[in-house]
Protein backbone atom coordinates (compact mmCIF):
# COMPACT_ATOMS: atom_id res chain seq x y z
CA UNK A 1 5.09 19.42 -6.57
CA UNK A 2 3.54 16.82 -8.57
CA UNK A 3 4.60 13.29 -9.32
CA UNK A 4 4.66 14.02 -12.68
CA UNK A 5 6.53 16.99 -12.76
CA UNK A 6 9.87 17.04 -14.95
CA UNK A 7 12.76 16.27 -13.45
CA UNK A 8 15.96 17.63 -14.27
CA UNK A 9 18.86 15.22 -14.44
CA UNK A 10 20.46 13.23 -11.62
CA UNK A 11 19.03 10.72 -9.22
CA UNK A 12 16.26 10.21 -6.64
CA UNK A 13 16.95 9.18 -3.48
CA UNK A 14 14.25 7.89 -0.69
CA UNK A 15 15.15 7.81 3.12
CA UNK A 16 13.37 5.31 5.14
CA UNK A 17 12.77 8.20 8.00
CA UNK A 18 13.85 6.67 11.56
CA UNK A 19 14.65 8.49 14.91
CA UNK A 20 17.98 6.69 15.42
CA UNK A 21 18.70 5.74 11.83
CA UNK A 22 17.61 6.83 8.21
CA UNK A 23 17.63 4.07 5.65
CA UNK A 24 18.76 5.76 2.08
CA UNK A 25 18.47 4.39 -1.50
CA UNK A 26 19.01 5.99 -4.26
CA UNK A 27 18.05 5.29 -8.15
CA UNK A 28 20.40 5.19 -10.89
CA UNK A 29 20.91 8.39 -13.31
CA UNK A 30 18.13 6.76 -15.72
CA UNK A 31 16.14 6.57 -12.20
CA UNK A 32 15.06 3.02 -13.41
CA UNK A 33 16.60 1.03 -11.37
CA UNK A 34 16.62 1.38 -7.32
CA UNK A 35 19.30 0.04 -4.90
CA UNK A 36 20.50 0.19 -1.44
CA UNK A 37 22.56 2.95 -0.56
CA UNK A 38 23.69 3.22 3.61
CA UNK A 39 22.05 3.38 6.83
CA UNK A 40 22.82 6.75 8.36
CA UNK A 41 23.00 6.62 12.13
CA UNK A 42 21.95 9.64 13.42
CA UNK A 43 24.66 11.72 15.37
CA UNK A 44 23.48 15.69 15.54
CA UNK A 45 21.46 18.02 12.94
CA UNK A 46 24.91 19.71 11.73
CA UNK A 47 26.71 16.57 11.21
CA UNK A 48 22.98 14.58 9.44
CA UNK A 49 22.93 17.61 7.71
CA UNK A 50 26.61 17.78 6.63
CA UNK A 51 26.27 13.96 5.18
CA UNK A 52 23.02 14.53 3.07
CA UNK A 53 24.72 17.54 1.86
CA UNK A 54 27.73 16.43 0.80
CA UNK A 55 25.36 13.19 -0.82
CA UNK A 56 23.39 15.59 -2.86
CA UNK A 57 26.46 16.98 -4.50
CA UNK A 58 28.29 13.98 -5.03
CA UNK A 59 25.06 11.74 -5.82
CA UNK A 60 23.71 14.77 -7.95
CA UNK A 61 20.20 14.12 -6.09
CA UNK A 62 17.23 16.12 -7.94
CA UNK A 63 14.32 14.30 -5.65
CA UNK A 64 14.39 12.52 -2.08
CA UNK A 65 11.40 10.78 -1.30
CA UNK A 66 10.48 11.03 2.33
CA UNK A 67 8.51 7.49 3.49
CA UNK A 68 5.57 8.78 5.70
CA UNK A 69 4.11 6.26 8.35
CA UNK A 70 0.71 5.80 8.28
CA UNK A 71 -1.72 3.01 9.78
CA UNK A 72 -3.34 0.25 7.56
CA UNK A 73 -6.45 2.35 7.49
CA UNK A 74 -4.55 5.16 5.22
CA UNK A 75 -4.83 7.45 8.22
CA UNK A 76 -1.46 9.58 9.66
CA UNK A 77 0.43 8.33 12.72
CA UNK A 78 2.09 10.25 15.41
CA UNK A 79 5.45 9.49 13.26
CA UNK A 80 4.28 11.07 10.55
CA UNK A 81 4.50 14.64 12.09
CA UNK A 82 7.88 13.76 12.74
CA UNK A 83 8.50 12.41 9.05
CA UNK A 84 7.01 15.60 7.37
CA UNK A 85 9.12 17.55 9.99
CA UNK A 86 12.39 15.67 8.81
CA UNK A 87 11.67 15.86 5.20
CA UNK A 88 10.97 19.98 5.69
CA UNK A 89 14.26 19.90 7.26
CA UNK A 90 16.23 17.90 4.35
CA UNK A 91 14.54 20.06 1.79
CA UNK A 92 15.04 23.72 3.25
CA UNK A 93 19.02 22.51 4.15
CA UNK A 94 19.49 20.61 0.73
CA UNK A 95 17.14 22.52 -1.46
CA UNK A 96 16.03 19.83 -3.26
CA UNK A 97 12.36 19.10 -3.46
CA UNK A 98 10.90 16.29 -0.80
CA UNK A 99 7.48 14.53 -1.92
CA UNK A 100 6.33 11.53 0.66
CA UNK A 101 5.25 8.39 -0.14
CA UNK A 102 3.09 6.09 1.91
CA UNK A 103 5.89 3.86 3.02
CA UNK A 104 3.43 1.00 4.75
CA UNK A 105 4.40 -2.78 4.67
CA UNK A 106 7.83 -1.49 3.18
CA UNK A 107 10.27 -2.77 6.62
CA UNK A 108 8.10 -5.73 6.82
CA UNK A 109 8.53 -6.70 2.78
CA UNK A 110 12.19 -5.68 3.20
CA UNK A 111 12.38 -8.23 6.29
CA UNK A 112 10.88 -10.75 3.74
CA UNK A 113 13.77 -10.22 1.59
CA UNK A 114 16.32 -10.61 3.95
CA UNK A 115 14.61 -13.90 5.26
CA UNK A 116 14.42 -15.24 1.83
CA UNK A 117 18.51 -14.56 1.30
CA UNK A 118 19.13 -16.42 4.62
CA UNK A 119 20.54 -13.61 6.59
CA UNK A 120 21.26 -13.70 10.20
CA UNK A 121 20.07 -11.43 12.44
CA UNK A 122 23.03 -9.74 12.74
CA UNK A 123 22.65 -8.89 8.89
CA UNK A 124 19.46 -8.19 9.13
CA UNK A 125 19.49 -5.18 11.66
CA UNK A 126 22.61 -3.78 9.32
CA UNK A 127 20.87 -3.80 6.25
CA UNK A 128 16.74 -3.68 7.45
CA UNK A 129 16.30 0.31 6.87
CA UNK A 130 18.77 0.87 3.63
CA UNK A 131 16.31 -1.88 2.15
CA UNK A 132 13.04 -0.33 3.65
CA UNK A 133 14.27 2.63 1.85
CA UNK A 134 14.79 0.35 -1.57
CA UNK A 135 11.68 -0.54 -0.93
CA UNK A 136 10.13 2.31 -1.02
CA UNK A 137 12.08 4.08 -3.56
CA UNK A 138 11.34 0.46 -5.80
CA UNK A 139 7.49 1.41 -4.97
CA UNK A 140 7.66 4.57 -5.82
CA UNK A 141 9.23 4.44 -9.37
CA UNK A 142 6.94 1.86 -10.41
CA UNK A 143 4.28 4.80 -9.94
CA UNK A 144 6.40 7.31 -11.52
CA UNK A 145 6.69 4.99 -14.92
CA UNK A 146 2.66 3.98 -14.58
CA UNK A 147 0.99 5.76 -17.84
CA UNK A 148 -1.96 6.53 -16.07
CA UNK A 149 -0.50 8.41 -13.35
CA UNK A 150 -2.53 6.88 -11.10
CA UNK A 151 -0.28 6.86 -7.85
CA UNK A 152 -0.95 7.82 -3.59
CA UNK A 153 1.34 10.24 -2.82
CA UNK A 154 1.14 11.02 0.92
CA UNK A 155 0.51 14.58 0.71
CA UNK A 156 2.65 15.48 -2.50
CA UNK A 157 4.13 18.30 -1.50
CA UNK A 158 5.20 20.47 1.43
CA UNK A 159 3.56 23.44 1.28
C-alpha cells in the first residue's frame, strides 16, 4: 500500500501505539480535518480487539495509521518491532489496511499543546496519547494532501 492509493469512503484513524495505552484519532469523513478521539487502556487482546472492532464499524474506518518509534537519526527502535507487531495485529483482526508513519516529536509537540492551554497535570496524562495520536494523524494528512507526494512513510506497508 501506497500513500497515494485511493481510498474508499469513511475515515482514517491513527493510534499513538503504547504498551499500556493506545492514543486514537480519527479524521472526519472528508479526512480533512483530524481530532482527538479516546485513549484506550489496554485490558486483554479479545477485549482491545473487540473495541477497535466495534470502532471500525461504527467509525466506518478505511485506514489506521500505526505511529512507529524511531530515534532522531531515522533509525528503528526496539518499540518499533512492537509497533509493526500491533499494527499486523489491528489489520489481520480489523481488515483494514495499516501504513506507519514516523511518529517522532509527536508526544512531545502534543505536550506543547497541552502546556500552551494551561492544563494541569492531571489533564495532561488524560489527554497526552489521544493528542499524540492527533498529532500524528494531523502530520500525516498534511502529506496525504501535498501535490508532490513527497512524504516518509515508515515502511508503507506490511508485507
Amino acid at each position: 500500500m501506497n500513500i497515494s492509493d485511493p481510498l474508499p469512503p469513511g475515515k482514517i484513524a491513527a493510534v499513538d501505539f503504547g504498551t499500556v495505552r493506545l492514543g486514537v484519532a480519527i479524521t472526519d469523513v472528508d479526512r480533512k480535518i483530524a481530532s482527538p478521539y479516546e485513549n484506550l487502556t489496554r485490558k486483554s487482546e479479545r477485549l482491545d480487539g473487540q473495541w477497535f472492532m466495534d470502532f471500525v464499524r461504527e467509525e466506518k474506518i478505511v485506514r489506521f495509521v500505526v505511529g512507529l518509534p524511531l530515534y532522531p537519526s531515522g533509525d528503528e527502535s526496539p518499540k518499533s518491532a512492537q509497533a509493526r507487531e500491533f499494527g499486523a495485529w489491528l489489520e489481520n483482526l480489523t481488515k483494514v489496511p495499516v501504513v506507519f508513519y514516523d511518529e517522532r516529536y509527536s508526544s512531545k509537540f502534543a505536550d506543547e499543546l497541552m502546556r500552551e492551554a494551561g492544563f494541569s497535570q492531571k489533564k495532561k496524562q488524560a489527554r497526552r496519547d489521544m493528542l499524540a495520536a492527533y498529532v500524528l494523524l494531523s502530520a500525516y494528512l498534511e502529506a496525504l494532501n501535498k501535490p508532490s507526494g513527497d512524504v516518509y512513510l515508515a515502511n508503507q506497508s506490511l508485507e
